[in-house]
Protein backbone atom coordinates (compact mmCIF):
# COMPACT_ATOMS: atom_id res chain seq x y z
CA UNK A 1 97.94 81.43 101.86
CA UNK A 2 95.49 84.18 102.69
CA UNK A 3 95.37 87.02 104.79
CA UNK A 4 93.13 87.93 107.54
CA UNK A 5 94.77 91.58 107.88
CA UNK A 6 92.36 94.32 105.73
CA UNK A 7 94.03 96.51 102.85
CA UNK A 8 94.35 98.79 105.28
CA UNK A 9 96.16 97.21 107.73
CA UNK A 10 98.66 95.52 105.08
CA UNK A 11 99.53 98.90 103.97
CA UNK A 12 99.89 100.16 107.61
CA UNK A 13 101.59 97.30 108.56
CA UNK A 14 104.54 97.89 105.29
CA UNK A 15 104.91 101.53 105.77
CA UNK A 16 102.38 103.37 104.71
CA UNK A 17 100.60 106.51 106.26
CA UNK A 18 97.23 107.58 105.89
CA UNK A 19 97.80 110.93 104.65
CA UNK A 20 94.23 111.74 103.73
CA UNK A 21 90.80 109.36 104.39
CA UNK A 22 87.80 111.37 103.13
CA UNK A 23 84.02 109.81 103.05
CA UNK A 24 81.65 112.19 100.87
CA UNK A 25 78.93 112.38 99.27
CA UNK A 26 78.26 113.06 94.80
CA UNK A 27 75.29 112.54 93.21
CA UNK A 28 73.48 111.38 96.74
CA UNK A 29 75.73 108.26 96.82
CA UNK A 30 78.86 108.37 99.68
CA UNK A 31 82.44 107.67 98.21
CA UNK A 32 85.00 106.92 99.62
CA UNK A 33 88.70 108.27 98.95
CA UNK A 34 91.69 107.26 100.58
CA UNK A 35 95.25 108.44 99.90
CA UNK A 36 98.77 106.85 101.42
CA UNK A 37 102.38 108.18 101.44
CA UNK A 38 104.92 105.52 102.24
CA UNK A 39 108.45 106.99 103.74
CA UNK A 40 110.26 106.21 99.87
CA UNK A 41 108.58 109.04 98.27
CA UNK A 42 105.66 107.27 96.42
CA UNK A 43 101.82 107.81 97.26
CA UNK A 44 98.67 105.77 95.78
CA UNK A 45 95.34 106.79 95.93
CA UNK A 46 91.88 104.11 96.15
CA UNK A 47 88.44 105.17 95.62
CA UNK A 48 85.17 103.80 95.29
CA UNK A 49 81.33 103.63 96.91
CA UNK A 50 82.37 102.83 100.17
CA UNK A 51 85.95 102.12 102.19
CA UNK A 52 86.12 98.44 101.08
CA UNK A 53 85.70 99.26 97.41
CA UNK A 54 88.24 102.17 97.78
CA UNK A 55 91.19 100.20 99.27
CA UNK A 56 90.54 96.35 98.16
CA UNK A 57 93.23 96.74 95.24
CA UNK A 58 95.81 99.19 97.24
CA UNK A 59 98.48 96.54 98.73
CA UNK A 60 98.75 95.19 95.08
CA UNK A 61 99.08 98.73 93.70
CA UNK A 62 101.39 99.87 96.36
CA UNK A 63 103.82 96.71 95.82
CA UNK A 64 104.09 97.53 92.13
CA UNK A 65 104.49 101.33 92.50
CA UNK A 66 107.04 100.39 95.48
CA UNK A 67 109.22 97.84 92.80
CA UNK A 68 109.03 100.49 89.90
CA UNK A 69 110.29 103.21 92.47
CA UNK A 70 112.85 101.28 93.67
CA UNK A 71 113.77 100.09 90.59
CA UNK A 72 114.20 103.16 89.60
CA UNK A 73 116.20 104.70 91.87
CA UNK A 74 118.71 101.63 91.91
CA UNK A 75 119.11 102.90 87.84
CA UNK A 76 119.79 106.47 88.79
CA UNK A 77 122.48 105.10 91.37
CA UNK A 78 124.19 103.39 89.40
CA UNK A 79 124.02 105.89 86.38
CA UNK A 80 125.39 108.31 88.85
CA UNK A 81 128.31 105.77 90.29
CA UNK A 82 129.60 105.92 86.27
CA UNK A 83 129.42 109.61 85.79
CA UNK A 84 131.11 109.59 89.49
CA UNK A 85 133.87 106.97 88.06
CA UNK A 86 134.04 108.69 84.90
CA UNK A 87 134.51 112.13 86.67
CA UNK A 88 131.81 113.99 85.61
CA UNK A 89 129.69 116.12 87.24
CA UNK A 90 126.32 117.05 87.61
């Protein structure tokens, strides 16, 4: 099953904010650099020669940055639920 959504609009449409889109110019070729903040804590960043190039592997990148982060964060929980049952403190 494919999408017809753009990166951009599967990132917009799981959470993520654009927190900063800037088009320039290096060398006499434009770039393109795009960077998104999602409400968990975790930015990723695309560029490239134009807006496609920049953001065509994001929604990949932000669903394995998302796992890690959350995958993460369940492993700190639950370190800190045994040091809480243990009754140590921080």
């Amino acid at each position: 099953m494919t999408s017809d959504k753009t990166p951009h609009e599967i990132l917009l449409g799981e959470g993520w904010l654009v927190a900063v889109h800037n088009p320039y110019h290096l060398d006499g070729k434009r770039h393109s650099f795009w960077l998104f903040t999602h409400p968990d804590g975790v930015w990723i960043k695309g560029e490239g020669l134009n807006d496609e190039d920049a953001l065509k592997d994001l929604p990949a990148l932000a669903y394995e940055k998302l796992k890690y982060h959350r995958e993460a964060r369940a492993a700190l929980d639950q370190i800190e639920a045994v040091r809480k049952a243990m009754g140590e403190t921080k």
